[in-house]
Protein backbone atom coordinates (compact mmCIF):
# COMPACT_ATOMS: atom_id res chain seq x y z
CA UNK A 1 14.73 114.79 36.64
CA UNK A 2 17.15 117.75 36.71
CA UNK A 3 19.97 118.72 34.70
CA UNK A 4 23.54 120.82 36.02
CA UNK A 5 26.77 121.11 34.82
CA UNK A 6 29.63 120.43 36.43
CA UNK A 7 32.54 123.74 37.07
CA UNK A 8 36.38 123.64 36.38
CA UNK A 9 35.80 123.64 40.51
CA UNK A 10 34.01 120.83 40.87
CA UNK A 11 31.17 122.30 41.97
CA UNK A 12 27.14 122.57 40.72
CA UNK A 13 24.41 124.06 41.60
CA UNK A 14 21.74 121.98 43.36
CA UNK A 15 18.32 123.05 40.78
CA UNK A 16 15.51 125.40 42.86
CA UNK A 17 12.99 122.73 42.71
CA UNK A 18 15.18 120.17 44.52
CA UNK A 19 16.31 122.32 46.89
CA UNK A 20 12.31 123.49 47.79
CA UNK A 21 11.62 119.55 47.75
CA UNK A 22 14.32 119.03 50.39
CA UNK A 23 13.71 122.26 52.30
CA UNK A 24 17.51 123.37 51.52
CA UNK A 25 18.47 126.57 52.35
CA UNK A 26 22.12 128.39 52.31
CA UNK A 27 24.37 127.40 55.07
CA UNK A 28 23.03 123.45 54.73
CA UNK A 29 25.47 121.03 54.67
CA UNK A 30 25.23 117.66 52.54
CA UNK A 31 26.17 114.24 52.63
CA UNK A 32 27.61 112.27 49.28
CA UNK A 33 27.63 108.97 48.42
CA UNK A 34 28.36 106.74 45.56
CA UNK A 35 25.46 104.07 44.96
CA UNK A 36 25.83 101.58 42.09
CA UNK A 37 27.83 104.50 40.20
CA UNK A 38 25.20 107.04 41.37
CA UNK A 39 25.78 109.58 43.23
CA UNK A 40 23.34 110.14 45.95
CA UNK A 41 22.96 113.92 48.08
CA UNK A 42 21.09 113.90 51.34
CA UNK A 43 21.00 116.83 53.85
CA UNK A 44 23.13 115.91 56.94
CA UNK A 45 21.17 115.28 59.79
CA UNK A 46 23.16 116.25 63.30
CA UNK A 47 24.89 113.51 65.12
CA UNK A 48 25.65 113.21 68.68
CA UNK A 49 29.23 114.43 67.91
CA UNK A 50 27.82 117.84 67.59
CA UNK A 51 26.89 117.86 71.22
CA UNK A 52 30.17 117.89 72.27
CA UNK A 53 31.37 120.81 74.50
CA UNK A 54 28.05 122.94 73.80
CA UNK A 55 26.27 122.08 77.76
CA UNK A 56 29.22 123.66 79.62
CA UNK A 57 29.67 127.15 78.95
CA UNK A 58 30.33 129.46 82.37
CA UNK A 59 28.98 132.26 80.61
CA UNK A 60 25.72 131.35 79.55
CA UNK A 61 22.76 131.74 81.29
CA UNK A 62 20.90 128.02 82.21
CA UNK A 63 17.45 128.15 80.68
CA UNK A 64 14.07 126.94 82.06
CA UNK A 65 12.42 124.08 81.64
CA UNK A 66 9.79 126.11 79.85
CA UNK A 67 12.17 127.53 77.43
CA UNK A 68 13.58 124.03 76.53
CA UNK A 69 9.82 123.37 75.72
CA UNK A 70 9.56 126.17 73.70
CA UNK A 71 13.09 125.89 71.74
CA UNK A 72 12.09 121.65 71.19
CA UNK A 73 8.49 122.89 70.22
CA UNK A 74 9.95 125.87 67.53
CA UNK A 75 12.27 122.91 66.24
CA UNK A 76 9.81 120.19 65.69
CA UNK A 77 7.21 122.66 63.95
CA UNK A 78 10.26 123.78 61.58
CA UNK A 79 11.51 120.47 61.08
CA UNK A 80 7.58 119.63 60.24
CA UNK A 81 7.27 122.62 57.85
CA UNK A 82 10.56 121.73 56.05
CA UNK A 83 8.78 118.01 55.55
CA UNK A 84 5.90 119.90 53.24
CA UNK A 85 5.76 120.12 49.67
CA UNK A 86 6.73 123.69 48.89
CA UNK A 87 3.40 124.57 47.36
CA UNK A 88 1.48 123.87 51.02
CA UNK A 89 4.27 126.03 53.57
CA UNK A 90 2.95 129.01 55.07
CA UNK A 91 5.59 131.14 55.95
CA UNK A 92 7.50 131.35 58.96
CA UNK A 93 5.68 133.98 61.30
């Protein structure tokens, strides 16, 4: 268990060994929620909502099949890595 302290703000750090734990890095966003008078943080997860307006785009170029497969491939391996206890993640080549 981890302790933090709460700013004039509102706002608190998230301790280094959670955020290795849940692979956190600058940038991430969170979700909140209130459980039984707990508060409960999860990293936000995309939703189909993000989608929206990012397949048309007249000025970029279509990609090939193969580098979908490569782009799904690079996601799942860093979604994989970010799964891993801190102490076994190699770093990112």
């Amino acid at each position: 268990m981890s302790q933090g302290t709460l700013t004039s703000k509102g706002q608190t750090t998230i301790p280094k060994e959670i955020r290795d734990e849940l692979g956190l890095k600058a940038g991430d966003q969170l979700m909140y929620r209130v459980d039984k008078g707990r508060i409960v943080i999860t990293p936000k997860t995309g939703s189909i909502r993000d989608l929206i307006g990012i397949f048309h785009d007249p000025n970029r170029k279509p990609l090939t099949v193969a580098e979908m497969d490569e782009a799904i491939g690079k996601a799942v391996m860093e979604r994989y890595e970010r799964s891993l206890p801190s102490k076994r993640r190699e770093p990112a080549k």
